[in-house]
Protein backbone atom coordinates (compact mmCIF):
# COMPACT_ATOMS: atom_id res chain seq x y z
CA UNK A 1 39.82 -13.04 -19.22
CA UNK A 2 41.16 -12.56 -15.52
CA UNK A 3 39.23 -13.67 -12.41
CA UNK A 4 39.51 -11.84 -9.28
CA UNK A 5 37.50 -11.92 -5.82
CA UNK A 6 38.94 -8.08 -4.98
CA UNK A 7 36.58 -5.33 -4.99
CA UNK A 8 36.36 -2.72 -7.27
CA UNK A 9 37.68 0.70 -5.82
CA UNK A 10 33.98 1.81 -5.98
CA UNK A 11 33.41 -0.87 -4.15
CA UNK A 12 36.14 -0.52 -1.78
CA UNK A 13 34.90 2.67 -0.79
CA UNK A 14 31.52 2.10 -0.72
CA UNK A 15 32.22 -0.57 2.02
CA UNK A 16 34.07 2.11 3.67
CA UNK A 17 31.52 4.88 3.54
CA UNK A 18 28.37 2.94 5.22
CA UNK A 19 30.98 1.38 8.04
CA UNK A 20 31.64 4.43 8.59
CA UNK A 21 27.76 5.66 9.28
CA UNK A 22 26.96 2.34 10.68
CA UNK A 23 29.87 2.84 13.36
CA UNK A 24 29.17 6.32 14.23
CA UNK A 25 25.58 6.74 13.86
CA UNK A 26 23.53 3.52 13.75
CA UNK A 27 25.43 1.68 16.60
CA UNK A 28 25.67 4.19 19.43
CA UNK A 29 21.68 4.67 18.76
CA UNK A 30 20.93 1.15 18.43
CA UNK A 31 20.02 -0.02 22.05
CA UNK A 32 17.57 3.16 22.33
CA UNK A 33 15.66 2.32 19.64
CA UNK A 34 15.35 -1.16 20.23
CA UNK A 35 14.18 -0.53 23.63
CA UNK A 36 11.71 2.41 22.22
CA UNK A 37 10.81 0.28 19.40
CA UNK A 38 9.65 3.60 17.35
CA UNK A 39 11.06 3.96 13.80
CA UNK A 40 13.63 6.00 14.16
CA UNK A 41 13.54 8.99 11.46
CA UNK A 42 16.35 11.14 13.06
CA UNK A 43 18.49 8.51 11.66
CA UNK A 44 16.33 7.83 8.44
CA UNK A 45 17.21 11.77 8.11
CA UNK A 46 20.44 11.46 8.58
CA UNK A 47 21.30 8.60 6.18
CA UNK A 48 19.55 11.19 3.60
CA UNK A 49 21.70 14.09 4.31
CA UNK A 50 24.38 12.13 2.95
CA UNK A 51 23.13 10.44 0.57
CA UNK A 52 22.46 6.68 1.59
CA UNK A 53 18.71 6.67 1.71
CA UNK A 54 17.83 7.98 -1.92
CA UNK A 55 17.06 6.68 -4.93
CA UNK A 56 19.67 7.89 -6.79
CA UNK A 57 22.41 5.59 -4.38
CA UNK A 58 19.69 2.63 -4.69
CA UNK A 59 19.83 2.56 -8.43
CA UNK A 60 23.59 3.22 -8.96
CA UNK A 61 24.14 0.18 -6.97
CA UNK A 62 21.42 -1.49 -8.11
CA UNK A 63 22.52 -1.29 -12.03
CA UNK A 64 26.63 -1.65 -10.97
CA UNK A 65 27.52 -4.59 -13.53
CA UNK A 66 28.76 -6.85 -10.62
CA UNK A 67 25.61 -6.73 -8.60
CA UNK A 68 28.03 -6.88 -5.50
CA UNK A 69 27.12 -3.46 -4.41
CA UNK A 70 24.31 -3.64 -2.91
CA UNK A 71 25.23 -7.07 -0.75
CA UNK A 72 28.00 -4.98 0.51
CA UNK A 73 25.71 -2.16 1.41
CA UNK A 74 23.38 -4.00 3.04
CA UNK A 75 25.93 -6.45 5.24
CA UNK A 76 27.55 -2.97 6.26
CA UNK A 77 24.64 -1.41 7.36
CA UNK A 78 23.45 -4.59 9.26
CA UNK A 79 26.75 -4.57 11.10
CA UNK A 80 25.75 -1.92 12.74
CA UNK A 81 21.79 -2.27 13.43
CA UNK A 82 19.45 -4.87 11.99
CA UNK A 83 16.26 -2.71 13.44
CA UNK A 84 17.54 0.48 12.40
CA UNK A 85 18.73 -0.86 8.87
CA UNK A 86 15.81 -2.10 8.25
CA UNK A 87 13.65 1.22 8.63
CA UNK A 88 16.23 2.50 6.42
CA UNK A 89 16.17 -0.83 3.90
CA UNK A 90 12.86 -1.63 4.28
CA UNK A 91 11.72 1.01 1.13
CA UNK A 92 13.87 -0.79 -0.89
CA UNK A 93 11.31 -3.82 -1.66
CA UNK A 94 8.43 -1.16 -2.54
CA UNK A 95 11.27 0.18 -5.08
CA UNK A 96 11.75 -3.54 -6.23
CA UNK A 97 8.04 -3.94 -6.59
CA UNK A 98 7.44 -0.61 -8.56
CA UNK A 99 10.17 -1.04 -10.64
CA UNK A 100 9.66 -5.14 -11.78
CA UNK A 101 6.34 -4.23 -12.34
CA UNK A 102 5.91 -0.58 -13.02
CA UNK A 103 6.38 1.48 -16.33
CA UNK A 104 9.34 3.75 -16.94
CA UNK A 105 6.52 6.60 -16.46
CA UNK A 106 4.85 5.18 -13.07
CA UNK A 107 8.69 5.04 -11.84
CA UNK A 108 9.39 7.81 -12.72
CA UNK A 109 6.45 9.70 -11.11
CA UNK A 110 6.51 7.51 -7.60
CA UNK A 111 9.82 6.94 -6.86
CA UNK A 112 10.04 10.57 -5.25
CA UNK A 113 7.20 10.30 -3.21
CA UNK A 114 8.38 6.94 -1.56
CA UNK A 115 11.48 8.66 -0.36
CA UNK A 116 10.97 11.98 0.36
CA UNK A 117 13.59 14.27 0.58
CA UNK A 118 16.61 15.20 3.56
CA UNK A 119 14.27 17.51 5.26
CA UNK A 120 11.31 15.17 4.97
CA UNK A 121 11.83 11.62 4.40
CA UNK A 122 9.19 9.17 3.98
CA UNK A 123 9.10 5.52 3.77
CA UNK A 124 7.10 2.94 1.28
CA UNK A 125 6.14 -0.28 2.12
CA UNK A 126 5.36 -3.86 -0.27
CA UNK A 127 2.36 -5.67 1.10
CA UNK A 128 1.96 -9.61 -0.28
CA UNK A 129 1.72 -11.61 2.79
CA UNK A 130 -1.91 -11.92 4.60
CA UNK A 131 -3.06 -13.61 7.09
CA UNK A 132 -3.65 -17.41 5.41
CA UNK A 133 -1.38 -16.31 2.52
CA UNK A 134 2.15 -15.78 3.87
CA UNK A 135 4.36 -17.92 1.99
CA UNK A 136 1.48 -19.25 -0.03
CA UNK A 137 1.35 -16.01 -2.49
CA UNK A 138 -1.24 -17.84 -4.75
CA UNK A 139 -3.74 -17.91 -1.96
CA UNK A 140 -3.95 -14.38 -1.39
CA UNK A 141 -7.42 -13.32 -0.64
CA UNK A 142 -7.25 -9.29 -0.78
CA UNK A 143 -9.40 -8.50 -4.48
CA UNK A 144 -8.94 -5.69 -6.77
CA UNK A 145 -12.14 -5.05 -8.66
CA UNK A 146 -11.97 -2.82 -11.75
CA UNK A 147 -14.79 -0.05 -12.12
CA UNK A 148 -14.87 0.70 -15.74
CA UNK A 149 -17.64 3.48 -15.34
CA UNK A 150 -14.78 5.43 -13.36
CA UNK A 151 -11.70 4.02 -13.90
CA UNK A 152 -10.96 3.00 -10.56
CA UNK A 153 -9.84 0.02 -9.00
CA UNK A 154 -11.53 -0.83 -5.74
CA UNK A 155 -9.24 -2.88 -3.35
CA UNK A 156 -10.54 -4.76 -0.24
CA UNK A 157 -8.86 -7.15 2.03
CA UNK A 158 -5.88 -7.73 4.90
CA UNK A 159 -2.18 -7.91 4.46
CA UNK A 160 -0.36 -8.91 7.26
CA UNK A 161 2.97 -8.36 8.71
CA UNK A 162 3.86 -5.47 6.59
CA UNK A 163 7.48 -3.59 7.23
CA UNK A 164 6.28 0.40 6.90
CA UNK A 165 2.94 -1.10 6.80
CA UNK A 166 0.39 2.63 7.11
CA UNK A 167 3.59 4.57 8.20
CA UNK A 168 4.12 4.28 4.28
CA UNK A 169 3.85 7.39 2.10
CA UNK A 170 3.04 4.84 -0.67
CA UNK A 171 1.89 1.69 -0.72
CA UNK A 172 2.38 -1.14 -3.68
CA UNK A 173 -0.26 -3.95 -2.93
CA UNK A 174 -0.06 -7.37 -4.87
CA UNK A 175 -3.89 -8.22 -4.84
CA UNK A 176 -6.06 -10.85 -6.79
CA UNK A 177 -7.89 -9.61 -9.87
CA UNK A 178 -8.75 -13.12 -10.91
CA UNK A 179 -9.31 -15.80 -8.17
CA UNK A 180 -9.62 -18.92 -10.06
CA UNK A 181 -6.13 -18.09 -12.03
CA UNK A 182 -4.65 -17.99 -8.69
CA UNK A 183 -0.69 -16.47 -8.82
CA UNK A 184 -1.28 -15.95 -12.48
CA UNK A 185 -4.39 -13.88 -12.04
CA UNK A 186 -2.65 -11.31 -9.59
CA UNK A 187 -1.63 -7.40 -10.00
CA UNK A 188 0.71 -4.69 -8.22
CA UNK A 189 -1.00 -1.67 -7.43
CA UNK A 190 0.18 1.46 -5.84
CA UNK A 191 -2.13 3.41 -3.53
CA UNK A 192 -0.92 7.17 -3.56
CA UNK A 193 -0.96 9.35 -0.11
CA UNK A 194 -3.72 9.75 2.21
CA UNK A 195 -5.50 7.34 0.08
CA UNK A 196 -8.81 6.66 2.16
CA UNK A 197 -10.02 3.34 3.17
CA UNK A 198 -6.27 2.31 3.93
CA UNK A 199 -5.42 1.71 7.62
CA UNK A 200 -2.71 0.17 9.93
CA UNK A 201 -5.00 0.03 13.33
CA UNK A 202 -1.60 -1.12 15.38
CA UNK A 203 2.28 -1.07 15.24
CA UNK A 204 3.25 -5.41 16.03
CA UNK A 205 5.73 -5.71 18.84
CA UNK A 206 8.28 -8.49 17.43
CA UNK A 207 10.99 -10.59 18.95
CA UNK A 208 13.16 -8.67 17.06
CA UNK A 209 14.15 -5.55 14.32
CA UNK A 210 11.99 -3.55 17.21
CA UNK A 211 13.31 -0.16 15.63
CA UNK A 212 11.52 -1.35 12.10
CA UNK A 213 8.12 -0.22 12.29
CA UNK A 214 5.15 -3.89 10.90
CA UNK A 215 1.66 -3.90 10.82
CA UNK A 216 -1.21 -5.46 9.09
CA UNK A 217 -3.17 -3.22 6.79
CA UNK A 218 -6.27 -3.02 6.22
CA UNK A 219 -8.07 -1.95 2.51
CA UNK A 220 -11.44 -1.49 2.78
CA UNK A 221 -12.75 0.00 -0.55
CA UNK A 222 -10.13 1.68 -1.46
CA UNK A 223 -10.67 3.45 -4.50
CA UNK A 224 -7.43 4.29 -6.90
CA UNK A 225 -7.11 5.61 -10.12
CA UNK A 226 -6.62 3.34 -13.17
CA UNK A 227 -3.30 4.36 -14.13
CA UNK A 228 -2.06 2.78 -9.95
CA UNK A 229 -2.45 -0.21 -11.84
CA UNK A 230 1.60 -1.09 -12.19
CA UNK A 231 2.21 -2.03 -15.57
CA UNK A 232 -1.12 -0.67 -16.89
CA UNK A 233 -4.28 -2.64 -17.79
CA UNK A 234 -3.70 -3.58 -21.66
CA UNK A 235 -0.44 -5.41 -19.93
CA UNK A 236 -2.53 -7.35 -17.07
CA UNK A 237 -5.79 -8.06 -19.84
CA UNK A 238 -2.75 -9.70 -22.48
CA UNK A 239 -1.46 -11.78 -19.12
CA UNK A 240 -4.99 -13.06 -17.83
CA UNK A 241 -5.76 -14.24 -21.37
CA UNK A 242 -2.77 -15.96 -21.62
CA UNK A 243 -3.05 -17.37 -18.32
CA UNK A 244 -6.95 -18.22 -19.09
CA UNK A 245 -5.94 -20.01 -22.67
CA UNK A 246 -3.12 -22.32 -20.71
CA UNK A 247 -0.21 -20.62 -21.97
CA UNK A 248 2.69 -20.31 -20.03
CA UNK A 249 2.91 -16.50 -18.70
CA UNK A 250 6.20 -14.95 -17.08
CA UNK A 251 6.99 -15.85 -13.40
CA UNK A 252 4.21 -14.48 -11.03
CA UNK A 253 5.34 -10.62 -9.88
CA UNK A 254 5.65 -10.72 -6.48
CA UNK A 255 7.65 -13.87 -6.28
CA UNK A 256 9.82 -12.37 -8.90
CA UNK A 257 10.46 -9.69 -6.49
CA UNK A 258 11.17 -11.78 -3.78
CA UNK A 259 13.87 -13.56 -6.14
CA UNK A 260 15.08 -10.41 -7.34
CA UNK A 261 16.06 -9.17 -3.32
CA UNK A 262 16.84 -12.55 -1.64
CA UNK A 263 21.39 -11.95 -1.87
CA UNK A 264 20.43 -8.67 -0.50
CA UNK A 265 18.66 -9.65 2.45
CA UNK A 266 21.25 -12.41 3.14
CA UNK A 267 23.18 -10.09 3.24
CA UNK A 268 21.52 -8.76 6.02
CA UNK A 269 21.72 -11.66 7.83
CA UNK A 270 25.56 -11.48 7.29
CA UNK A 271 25.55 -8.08 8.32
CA UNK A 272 23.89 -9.50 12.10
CA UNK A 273 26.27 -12.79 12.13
CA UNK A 274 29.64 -10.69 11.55
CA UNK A 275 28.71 -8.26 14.14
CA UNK A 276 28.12 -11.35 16.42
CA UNK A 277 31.19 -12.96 15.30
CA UNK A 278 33.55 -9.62 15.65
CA UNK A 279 32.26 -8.67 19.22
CA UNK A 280 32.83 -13.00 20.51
CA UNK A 281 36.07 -12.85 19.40
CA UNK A 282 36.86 -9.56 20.77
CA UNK A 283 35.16 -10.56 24.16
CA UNK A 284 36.93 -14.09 24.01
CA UNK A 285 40.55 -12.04 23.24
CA UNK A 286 40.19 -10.08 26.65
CA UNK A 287 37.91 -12.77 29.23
CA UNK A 288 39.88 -14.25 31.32
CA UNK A 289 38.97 -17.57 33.52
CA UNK A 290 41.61 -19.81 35.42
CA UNK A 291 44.32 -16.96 34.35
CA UNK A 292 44.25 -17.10 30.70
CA UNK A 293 42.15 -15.64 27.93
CA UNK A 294 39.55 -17.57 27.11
CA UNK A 295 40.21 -18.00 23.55
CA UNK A 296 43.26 -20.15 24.40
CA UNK A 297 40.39 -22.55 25.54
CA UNK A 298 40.14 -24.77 22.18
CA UNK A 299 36.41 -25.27 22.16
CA UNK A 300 35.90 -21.40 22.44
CA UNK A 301 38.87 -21.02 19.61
CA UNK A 302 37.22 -23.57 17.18
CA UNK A 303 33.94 -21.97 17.66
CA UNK A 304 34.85 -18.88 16.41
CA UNK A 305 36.80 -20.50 13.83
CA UNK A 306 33.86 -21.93 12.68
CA UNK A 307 31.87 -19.02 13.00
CA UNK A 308 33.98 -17.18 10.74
CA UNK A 309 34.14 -19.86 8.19
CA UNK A 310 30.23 -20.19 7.88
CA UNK A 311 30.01 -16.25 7.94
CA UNK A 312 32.22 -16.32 4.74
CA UNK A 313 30.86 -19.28 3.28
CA UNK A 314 27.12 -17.35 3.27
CA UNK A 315 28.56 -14.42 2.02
CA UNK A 316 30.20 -16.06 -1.12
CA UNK A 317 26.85 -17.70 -1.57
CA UNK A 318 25.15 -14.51 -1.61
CA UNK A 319 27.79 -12.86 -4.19
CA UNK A 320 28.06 -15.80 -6.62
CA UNK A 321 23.81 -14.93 -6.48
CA UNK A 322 23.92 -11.30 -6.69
CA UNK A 323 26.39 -11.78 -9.41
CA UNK A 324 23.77 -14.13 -11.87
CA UNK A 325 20.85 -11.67 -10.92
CA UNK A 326 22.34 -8.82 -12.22
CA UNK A 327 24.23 -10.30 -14.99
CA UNK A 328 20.87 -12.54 -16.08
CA UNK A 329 22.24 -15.97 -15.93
CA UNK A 330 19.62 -18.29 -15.20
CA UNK A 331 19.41 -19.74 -11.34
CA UNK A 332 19.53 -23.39 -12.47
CA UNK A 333 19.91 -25.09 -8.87
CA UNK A 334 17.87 -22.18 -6.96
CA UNK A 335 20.80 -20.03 -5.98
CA UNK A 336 19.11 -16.83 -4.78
CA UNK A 337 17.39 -18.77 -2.35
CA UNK A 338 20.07 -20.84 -1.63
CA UNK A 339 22.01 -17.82 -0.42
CA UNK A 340 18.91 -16.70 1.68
CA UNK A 341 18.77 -19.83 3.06
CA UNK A 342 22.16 -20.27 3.98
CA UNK A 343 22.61 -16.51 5.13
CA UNK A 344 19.64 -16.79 7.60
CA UNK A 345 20.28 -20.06 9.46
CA UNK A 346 24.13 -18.90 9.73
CA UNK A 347 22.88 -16.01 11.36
CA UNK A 348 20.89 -17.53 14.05
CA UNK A 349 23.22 -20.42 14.68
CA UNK A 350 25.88 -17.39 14.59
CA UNK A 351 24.45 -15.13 17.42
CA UNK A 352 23.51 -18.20 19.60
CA UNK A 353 27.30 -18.82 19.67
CA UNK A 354 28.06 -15.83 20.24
CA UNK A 355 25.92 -15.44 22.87
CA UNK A 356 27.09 -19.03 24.60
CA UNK A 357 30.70 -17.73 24.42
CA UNK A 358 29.73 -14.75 26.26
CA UNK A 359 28.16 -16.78 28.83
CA UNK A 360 25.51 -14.92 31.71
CA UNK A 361 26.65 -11.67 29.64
CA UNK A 362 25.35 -12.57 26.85
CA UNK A 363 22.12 -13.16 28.00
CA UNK A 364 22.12 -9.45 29.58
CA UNK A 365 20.91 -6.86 27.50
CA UNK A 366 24.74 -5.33 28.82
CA UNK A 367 26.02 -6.64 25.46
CA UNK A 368 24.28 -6.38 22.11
CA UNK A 369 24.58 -10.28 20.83
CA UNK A 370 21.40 -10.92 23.13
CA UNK A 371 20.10 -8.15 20.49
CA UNK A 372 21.58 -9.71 17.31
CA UNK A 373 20.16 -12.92 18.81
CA UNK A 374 16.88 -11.62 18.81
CA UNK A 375 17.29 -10.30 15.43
CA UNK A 376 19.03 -12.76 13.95
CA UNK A 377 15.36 -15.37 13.95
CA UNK A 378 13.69 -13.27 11.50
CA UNK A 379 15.74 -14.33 8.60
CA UNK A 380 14.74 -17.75 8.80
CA UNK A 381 10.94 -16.77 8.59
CA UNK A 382 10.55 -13.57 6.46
CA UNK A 383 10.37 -13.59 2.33
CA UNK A 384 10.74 -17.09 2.79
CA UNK A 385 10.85 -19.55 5.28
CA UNK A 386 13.87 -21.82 5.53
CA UNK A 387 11.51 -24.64 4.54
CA UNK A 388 9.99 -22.92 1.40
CA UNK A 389 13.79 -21.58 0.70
CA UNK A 390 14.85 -25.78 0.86
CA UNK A 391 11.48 -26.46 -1.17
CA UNK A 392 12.57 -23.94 -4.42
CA UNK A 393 16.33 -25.28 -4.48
CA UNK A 394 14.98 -29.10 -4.84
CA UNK A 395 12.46 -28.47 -7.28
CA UNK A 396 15.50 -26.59 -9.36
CA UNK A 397 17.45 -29.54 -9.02
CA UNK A 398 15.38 -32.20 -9.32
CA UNK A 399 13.06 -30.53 -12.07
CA UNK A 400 10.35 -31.52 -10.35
CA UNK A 401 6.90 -30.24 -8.62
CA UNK A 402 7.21 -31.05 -5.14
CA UNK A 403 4.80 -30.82 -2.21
């Protein structure tokens, strides 16, 4: 069998197609939206027109046998706008959610309503995180109580920090449904449109990804139908007994999401770096000091040297993980979080270069790295700190439970 590290012509093209959008629409809007710090749906719109924000792109790539596709999408799209990818991106967790947990028939029936259409597109967002439960999932205090009488599920509680959070034509919520089974006693739900007793009281202002709309939610008895439950509730009854007799259950659902997406947010993060990288190098090819470019100064030459070399050692990270999701293989030594990990701190440490070679411009808002800078931080915090990210690769190798 031959091994090769070329793309595909699909993939070839795909790389060429989102460039292309990110280039001439995402990048020359990019500084107006992060100064606005709205969601910007003209764009959203416009990636629909042709095709990039739908479902039917997100599961062709998502189901291409290399699992590259979607890493290449999502570094492409980056390149041009971390806030403005993400309001286009940030649906793509709800999808994860829905469909790790869902039925063919709840996907089926909810997948259209989290997009929307060219003329109307809408968002969805995944709520987990909460106030005292960020990275601690098994924590989570929001409760989903089942009313039998009615079949309804009643859900109370806070999430916090939610991308799309009650801009959101759907919401999937991961909720408790049995506290003392902690992450085994937990549930997706999905909680259709104009669903009362949801409500996002204020957009957050962030460092960063300002064009990507995040708010904490707030469920205060709100009342679903039975069949919101994802999975359905002779699924979730067979897991809690399980989980209540001490047998081992499959991996909790929202951290298998979180597994499931972590190459494709590195790739992100790759998206931000190269796009820091690219415009250093071009600004270090034409700056001149003492009457020479200052790329012929060697500590400015090895630093993008090494810039480039990190950039490309993340990205094969984030392929070799992409590759073992979609193909099944087993992540023995933690490798999707190992590309995470890698992607996001190469990222920040990127941008800060890049912003150091550019000197006082760098720290204007005249050039955009002080924008990938401020980016760039995220990916060292969000579905997944660096530290948990370091704390799932040693328990992989060391086969142990640690602290």
């Amino acid at each position: 069998m031959s091994f090769s590290l070329d793309l595909t012509d699909d993939q070839t093209e795909l790389r060429s197609w989102v460039h292309g959008f990110a280039e001439d629409v995402v990048r020359p809007a990019a500084a107006e939206w992060d100064e606005r710090e709205e969601t910007p749906w003209p764009i959203i719109q416009e990636a629909a027109k042709i095709g990039l924000y739908t479902f039917d792109t997100l599961s062709t790539l998502w189901f291409e046998p290399t699992g590259l596709s979607l890493p290449i999408l999502s570094e492409e799209l980056f390149w041009g706008d971390a806030g403005i990818g993400m309001s286009i991106m940030g649906t793509s967790l709800a999808i994860a959610g829905l469909a790790s947990s869902g039925t063919m028939e709840q996907i089926g029936e909810w997948v259209p309503a989290c997009f929307g259409d060219a003329a109307d597109p809408k968002v969805a967002a995944y709520c987990v995180s909460e106030p005292e439960a960020g990275s601690d999932v098994s924590s989570m205090r929001v409760r989903a109580r089942y009313d039998e009488a009615r079949d309804e599920w009643v859900l109370n509680g806070q999430k916090a920090w939610i991308t799309n959070g009650g801009i959101a034509n759907v919401h999937i919520v991961v909720a408790s449904v049995d506290p003392e089974l902690r992450a085994r006693g937990q549930a997706s739900f999905l909680i259709p449109p104009g669903t009362p007793g949801l409500a996002a009281t204020r957009k957050i202002r962030k460092l960063g990804l300002r064009a990507s709309h995040t708010a904490d939610v707030f469920l205060d008895d709100v009342r679903i139908p039975g069949r919101c439950l994802l999975g359905g509730k002779d699924k979730l009854d067979e897991r809690l007994a399980r989980a209540r007799e001490g047998t081992r259950s499959a991996e909790q659902t929202a951290l298998r999401t979180f597994e499931m997406s972590r190459p494709t947010v590195g790739a992100q993060a790759v998206g931000i770096a190269r796009a820091a990288y690219e415009y250093a190098l071009d600004y270090a090819r034409t700056r001149e000091q003492f009457g020479r470019p200052i790329i012929t100064n060697q500590a400015i030459a090895f630093a993008l040297a090494d810039m480039r070399m990190e950039i490309d050692a993340a990205r094969l990270l984030i392929w070799r993980a992409a590759w073992m999701g979609r193909n099944e293989r087993r992540f023995e030594a933690g490798e999707g979080s190992m590309s995470k990990l890698k992607a996001g701190e190469v990222a920040v440490w990127a941008t800060e270069k890049a912003v150091q070679i550019l000197g006082g411009a760098g720290y204007s808002r005249e050039h955009p790295v002080e924008r990938m800078y401020r980016d760039a931080k995220i990916y060292t915090i969000f579905e997944g700190t660096s530290e948990i990210q370091r704390l799932v690769v040693a328990r992989a190798i060391s086969g142990m439970r640690l602290a």
